[in-house]
N, C-alpha and C. Protein backbone atom coordinates (compact mmCIF):
# COMPACT_ATOMS: atom_id res chain seq x y z
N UNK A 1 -22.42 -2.15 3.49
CA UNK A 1 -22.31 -2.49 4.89
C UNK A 1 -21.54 -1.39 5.62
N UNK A 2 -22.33 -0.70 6.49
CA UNK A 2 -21.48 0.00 7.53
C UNK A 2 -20.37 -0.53 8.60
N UNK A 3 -19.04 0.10 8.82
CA UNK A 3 -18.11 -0.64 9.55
C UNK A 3 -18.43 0.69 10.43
N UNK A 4 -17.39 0.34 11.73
CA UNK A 4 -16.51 1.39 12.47
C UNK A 4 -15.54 1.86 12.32
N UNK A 5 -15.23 2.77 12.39
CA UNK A 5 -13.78 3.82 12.39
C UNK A 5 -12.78 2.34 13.26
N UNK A 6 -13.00 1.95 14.22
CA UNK A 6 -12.33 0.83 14.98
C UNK A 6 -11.88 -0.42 13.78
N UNK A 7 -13.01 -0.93 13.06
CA UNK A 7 -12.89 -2.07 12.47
C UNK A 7 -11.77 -1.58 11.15
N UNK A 8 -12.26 0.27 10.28
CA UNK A 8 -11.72 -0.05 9.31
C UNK A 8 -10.00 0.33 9.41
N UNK A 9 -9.53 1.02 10.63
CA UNK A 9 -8.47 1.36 11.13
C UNK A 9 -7.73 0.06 11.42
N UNK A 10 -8.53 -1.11 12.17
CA UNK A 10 -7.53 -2.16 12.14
C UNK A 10 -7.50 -3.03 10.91
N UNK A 11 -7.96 -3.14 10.11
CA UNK A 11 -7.96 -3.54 8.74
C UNK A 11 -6.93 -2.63 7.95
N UNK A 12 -6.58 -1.23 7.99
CA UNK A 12 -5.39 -0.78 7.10
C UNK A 12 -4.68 -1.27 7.69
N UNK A 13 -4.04 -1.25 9.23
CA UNK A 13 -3.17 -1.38 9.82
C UNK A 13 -2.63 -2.73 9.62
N UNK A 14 -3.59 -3.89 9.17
CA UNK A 14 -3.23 -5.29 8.76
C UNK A 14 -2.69 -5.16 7.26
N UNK A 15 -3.62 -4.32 6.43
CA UNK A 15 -2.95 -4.14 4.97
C UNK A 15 -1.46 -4.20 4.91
N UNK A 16 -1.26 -2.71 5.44
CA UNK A 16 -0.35 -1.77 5.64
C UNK A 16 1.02 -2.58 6.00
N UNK A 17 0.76 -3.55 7.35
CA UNK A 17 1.60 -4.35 7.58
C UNK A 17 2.15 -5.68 6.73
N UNK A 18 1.22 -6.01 5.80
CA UNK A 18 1.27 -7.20 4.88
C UNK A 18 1.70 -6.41 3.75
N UNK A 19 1.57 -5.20 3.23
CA UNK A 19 2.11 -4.93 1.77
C UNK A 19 3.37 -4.33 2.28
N UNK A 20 3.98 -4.13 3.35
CA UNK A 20 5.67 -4.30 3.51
C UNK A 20 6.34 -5.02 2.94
N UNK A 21 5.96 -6.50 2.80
CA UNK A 21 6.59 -7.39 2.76
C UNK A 21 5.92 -8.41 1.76
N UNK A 22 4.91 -8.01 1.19
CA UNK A 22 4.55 -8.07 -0.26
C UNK A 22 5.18 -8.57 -1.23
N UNK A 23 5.16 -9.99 -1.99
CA UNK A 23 5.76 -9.87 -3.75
C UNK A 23 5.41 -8.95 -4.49
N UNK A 24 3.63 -8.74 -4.58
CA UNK A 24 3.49 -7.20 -5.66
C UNK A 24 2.65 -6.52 -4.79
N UNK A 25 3.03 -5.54 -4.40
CA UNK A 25 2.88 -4.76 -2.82
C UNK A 25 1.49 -3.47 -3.30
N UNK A 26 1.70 -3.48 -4.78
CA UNK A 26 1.01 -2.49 -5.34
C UNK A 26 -0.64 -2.25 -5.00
N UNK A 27 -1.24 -3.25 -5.18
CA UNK A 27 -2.66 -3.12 -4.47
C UNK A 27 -3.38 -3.10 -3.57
N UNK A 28 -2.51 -3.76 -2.70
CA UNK A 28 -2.46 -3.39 -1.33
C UNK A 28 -2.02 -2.04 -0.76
N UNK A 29 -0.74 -1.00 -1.29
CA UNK A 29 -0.67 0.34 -1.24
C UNK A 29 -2.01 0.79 -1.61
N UNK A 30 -2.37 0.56 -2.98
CA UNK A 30 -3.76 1.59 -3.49
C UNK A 30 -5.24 1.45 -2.50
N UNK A 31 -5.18 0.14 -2.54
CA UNK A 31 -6.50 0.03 -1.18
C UNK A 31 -6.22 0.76 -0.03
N UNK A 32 -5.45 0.67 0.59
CA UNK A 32 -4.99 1.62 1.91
C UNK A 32 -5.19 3.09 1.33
N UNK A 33 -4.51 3.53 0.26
CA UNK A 33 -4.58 4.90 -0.13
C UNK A 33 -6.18 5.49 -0.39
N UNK A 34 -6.97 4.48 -0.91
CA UNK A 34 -7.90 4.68 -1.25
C UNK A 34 -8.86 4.93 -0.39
N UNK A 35 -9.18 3.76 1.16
CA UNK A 35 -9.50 3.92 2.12
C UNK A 35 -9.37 5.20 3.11
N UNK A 36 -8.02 5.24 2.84
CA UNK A 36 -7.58 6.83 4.09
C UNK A 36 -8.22 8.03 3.48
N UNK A 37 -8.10 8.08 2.00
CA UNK A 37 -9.02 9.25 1.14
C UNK A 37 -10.05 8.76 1.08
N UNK A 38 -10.89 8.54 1.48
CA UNK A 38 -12.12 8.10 1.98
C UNK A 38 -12.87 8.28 2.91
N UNK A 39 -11.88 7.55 3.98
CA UNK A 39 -12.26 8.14 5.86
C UNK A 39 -11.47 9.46 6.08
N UNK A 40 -10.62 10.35 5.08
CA UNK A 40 -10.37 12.15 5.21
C UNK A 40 -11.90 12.49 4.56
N UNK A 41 -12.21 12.12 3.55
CA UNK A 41 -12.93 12.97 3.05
C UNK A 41 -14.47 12.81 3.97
N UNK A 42 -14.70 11.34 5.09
CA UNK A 42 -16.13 11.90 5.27
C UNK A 42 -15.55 11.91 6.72
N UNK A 43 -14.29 12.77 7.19
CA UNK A 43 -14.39 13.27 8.44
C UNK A 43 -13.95 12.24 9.56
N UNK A 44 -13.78 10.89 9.08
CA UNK A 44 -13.36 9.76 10.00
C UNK A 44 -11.90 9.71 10.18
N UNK A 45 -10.97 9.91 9.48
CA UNK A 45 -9.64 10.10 9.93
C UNK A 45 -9.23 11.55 9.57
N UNK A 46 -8.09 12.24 10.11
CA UNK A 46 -7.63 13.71 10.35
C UNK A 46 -6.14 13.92 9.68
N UNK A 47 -6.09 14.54 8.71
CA UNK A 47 -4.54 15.01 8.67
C UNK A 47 -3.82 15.55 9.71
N UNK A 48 -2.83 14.46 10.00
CA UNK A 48 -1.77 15.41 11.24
C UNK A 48 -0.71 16.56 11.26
N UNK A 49 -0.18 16.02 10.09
CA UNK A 49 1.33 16.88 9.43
C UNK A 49 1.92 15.86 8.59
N UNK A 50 3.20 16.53 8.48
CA UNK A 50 4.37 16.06 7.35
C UNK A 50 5.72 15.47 8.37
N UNK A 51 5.94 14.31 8.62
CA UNK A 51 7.06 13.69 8.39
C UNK A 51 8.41 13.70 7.24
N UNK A 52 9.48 13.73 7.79
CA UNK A 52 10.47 13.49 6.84
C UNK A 52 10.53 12.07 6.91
N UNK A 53 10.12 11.21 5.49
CA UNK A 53 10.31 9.83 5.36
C UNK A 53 11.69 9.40 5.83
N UNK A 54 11.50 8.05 6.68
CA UNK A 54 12.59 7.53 6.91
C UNK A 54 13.64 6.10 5.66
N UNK A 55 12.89 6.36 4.68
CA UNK A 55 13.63 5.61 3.80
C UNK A 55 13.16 6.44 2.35
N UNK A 56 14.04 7.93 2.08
CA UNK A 56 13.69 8.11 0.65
C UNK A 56 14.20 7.48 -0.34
N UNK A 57 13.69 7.65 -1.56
CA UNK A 57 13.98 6.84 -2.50
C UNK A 57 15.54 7.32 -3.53
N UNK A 58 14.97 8.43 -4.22
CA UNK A 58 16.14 8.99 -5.07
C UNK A 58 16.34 10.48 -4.39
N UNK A 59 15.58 10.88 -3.75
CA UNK A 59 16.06 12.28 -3.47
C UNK A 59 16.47 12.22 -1.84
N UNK A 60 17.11 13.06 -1.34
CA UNK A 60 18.06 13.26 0.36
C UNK A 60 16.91 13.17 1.08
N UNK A 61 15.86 13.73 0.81
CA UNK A 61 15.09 13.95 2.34
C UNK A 61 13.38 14.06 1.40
N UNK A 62 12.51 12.88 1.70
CA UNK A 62 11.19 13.02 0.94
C UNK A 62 10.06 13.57 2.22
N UNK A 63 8.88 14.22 2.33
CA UNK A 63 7.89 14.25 3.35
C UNK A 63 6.64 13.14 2.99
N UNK A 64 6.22 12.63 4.29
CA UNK A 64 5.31 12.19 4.04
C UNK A 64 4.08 12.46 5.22
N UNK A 65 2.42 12.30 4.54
CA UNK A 65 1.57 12.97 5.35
C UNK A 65 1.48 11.56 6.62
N UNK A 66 1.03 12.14 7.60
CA UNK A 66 0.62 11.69 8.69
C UNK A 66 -1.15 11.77 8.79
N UNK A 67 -1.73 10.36 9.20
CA UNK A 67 -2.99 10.34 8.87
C UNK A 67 -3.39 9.70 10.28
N UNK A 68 -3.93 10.00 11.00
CA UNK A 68 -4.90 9.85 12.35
C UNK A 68 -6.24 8.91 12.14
N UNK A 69 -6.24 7.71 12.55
CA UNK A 69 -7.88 6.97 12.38
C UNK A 69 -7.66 5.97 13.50
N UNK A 70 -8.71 6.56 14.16
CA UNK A 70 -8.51 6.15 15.54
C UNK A 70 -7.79 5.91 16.51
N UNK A 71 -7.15 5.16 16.61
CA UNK A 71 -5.91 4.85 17.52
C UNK A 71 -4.88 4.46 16.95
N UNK A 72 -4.99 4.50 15.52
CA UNK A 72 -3.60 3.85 14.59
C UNK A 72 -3.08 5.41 13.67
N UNK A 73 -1.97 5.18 12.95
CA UNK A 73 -1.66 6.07 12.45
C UNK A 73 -0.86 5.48 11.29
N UNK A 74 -1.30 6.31 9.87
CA UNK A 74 -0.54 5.93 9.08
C UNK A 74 0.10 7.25 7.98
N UNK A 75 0.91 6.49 7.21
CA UNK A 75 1.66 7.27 6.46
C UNK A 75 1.01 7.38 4.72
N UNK A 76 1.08 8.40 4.12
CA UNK A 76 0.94 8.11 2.71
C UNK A 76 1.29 9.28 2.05
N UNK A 77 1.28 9.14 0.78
CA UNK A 77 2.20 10.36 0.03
C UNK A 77 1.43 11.48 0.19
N UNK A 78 1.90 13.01 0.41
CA UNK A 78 1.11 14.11 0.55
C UNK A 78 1.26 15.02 -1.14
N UNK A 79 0.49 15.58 -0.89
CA UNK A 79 -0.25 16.22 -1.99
C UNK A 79 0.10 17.93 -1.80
N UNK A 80 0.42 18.77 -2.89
CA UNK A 80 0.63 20.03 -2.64
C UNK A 80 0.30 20.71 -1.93
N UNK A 81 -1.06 20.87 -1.50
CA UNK A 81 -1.96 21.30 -0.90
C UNK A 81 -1.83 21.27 0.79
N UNK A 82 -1.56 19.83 0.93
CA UNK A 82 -0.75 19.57 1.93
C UNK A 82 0.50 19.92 2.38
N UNK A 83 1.18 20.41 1.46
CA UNK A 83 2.32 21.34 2.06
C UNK A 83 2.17 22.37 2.38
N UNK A 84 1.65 23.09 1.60
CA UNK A 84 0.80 24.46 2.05
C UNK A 84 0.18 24.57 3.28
N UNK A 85 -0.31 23.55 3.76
CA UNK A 85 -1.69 23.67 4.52
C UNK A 85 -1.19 23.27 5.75
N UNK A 86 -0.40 22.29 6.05
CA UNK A 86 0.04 20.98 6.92
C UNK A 86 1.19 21.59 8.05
N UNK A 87 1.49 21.29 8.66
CA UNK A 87 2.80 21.56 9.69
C UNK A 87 3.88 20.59 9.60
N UNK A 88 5.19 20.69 9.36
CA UNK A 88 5.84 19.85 9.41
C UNK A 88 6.13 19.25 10.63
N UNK A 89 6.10 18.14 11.04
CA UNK A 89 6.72 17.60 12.68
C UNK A 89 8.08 17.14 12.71
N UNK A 90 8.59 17.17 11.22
CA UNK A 90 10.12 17.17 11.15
C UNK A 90 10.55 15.36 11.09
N UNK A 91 11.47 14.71 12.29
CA UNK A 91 11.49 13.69 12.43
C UNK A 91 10.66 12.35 12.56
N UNK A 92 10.46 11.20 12.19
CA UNK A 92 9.75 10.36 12.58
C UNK A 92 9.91 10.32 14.22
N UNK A 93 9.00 10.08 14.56
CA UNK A 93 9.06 9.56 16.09
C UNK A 93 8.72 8.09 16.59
N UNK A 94 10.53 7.55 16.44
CA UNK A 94 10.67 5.68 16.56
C UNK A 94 9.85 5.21 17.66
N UNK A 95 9.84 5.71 18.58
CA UNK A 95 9.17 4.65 19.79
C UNK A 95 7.61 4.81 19.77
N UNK A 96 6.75 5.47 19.10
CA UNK A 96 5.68 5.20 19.15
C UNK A 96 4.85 3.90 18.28
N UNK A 97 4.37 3.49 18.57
CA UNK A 97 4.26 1.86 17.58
C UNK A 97 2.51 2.15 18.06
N UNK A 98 1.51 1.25 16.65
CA UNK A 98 0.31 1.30 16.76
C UNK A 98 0.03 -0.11 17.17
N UNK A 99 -1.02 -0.08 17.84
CA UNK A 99 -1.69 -0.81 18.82
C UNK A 99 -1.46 -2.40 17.47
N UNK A 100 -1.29 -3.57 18.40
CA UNK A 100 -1.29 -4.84 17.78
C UNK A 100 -2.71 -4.96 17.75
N UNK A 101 -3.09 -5.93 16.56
CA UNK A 101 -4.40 -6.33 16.07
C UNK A 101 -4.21 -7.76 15.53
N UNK A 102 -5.03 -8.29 15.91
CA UNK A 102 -5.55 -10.10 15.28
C UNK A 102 -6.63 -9.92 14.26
N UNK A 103 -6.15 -10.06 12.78
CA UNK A 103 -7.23 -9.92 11.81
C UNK A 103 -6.59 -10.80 11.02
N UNK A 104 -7.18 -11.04 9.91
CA UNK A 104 -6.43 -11.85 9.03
C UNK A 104 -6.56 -10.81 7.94
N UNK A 105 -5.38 -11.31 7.17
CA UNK A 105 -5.26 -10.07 5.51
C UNK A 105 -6.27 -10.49 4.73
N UNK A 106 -6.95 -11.42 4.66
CA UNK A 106 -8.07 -11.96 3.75
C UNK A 106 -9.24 -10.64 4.18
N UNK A 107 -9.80 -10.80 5.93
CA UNK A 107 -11.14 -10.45 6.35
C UNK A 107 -10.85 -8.80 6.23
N UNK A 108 -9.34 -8.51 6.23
CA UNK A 108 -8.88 -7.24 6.10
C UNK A 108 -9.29 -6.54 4.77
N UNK A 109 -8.75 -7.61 3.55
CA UNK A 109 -9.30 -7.00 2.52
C UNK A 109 -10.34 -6.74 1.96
N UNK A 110 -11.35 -7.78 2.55
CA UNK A 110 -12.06 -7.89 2.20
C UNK A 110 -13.62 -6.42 3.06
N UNK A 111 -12.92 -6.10 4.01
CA UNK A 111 -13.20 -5.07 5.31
C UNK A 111 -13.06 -3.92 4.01
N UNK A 112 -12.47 -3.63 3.65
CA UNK A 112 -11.73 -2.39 3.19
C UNK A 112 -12.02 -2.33 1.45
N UNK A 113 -12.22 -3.30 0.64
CA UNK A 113 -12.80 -3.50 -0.43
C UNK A 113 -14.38 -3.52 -0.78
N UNK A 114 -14.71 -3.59 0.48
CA UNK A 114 -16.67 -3.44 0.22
C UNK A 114 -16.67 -1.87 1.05
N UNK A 115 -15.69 -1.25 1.82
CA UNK A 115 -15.56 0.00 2.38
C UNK A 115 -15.63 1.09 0.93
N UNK A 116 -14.46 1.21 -0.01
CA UNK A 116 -14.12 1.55 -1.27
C UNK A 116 -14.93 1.19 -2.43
N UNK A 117 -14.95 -0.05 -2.11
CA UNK A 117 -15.71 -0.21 -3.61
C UNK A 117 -14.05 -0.35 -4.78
N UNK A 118 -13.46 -0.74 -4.17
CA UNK A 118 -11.86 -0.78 -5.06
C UNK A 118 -11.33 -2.49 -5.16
N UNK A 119 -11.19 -3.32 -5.86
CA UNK A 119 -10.93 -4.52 -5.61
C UNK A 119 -9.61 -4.99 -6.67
N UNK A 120 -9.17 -6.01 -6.62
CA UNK A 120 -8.24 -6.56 -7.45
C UNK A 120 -8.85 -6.42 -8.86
N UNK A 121 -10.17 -7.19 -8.72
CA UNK A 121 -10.62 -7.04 -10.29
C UNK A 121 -10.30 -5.50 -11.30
N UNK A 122 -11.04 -4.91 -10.50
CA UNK A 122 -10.86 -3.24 -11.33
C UNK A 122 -9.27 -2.78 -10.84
N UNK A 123 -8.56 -3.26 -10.45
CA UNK A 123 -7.32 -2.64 -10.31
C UNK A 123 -6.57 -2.67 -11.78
N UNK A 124 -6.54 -1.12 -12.33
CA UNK A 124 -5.96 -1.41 -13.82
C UNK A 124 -4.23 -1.47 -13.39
N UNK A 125 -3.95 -1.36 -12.63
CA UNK A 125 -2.07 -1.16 -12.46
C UNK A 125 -1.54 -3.09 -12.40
N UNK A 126 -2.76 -4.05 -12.48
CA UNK A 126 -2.87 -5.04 -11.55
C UNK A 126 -1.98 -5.87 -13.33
N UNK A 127 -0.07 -6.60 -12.51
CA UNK A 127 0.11 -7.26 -13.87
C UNK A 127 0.38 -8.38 -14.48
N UNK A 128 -0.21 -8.88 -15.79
CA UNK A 128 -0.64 -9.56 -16.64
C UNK A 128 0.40 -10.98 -16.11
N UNK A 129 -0.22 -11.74 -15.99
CA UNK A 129 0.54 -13.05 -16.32
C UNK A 129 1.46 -13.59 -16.93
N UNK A 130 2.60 -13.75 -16.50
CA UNK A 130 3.63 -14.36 -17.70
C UNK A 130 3.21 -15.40 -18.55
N UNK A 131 3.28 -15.15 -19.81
CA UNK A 131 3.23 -16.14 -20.67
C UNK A 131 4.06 -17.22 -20.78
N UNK A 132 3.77 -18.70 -20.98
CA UNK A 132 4.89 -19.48 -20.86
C UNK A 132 5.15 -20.03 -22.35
N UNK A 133 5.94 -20.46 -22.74
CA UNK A 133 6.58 -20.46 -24.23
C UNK A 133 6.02 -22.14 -23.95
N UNK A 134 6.21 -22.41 -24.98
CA UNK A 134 5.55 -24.52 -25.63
C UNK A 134 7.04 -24.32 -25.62
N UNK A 135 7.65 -25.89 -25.04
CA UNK A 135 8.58 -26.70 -25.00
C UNK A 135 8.79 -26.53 -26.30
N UNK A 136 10.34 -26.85 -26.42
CA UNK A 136 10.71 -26.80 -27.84
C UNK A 136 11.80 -27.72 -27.43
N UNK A 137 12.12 -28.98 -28.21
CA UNK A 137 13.05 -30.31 -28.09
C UNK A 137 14.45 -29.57 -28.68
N UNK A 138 15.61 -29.71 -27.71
CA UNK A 138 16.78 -29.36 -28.46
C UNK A 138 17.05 -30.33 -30.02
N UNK A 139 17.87 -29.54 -30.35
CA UNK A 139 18.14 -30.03 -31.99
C UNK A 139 19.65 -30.64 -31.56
N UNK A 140 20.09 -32.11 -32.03
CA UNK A 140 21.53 -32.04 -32.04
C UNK A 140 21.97 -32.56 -33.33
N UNK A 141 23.52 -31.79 -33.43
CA UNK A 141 23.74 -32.34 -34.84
C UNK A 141 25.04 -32.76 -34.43
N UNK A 142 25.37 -33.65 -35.16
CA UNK A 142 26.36 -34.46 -35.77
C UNK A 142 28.06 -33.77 -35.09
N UNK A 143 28.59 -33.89 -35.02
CA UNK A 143 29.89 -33.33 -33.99
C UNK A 143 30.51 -32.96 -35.55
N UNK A 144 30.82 -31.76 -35.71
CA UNK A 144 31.34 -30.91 -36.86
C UNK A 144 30.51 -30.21 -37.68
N UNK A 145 29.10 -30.35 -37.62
CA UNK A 145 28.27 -30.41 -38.66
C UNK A 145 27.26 -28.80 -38.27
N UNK A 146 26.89 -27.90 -39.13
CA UNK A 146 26.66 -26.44 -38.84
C UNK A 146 25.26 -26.43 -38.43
N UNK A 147 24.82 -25.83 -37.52
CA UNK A 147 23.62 -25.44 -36.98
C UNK A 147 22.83 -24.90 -38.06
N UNK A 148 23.53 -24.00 -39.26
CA UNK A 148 23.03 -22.91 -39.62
C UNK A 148 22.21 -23.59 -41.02
């Protein structure tokens, strides 16, 4: 199914906003990542430059690329090549905010998963279920008497 640059831009932008605040935030990052290398590679969204991330992790100061699709803009990790190639713009710039959207994260994922071809199922990072242990009845013994 063909989308628009419009439809699949407000669908990351719903991702994007829901795997903030994510319990396992992980597949929701990779779909977005997957999507934006997707709409770079057939010409639908534009590398802008390099940002200095505003929350690095272990090191003082991390960059991150700036990605253009349509009227939204997003962030994702840049690639060597991209340093080389890219302009730095230095600071984030706080007051610009991307356009609000009414989608739901379901029609979002589901927007962006028939876009890719990337889904929960084939997600190998995607993890395993806790196992739950069989009840086991405490043992009591006798007041003096050895466990062992």
């Amino acid at each position: 199914m063909e989308y628009s640059t419009e439809e699949l831009s407000r669908a990351l932008f719903v991702v994007n906003r829901h795997a903030k605040t994510a319990p396992n935030p992980k597949f929701l990052y990779t779909l977005k990542k997957k999507a934006l290398d997707k709409l770079i590679h057939e010409g639908k969204a534009k590398k802008c430059g390099l940002h200095y991330s505003k929350n690095p992790k272990n090191s003082q100061q991390r960059s991150d690329l700036l990605v253009s699709v349509g009227d939204y803009y997003f962030h994702i990790p840049p690639t060597k090549i991209d340093f080389e190639k890219l302009p730095h713009l230095g600071e984030l710039n706080e007051s610009y905010r991307n356009p609000k959207t009414h989608l739901s994260l379901t029609r979002a994922k589901q927007i962006l998963q028939s876009y890719t071809g990337f889904n929960e199922a084939t997600d190998d990072n995607k993890p395993h279920p806790p196992t739950t242990k069989k009840y086991q009845k405490p043992v009591f013994k006798k007041l003096g008497q050895s466990y062992f």
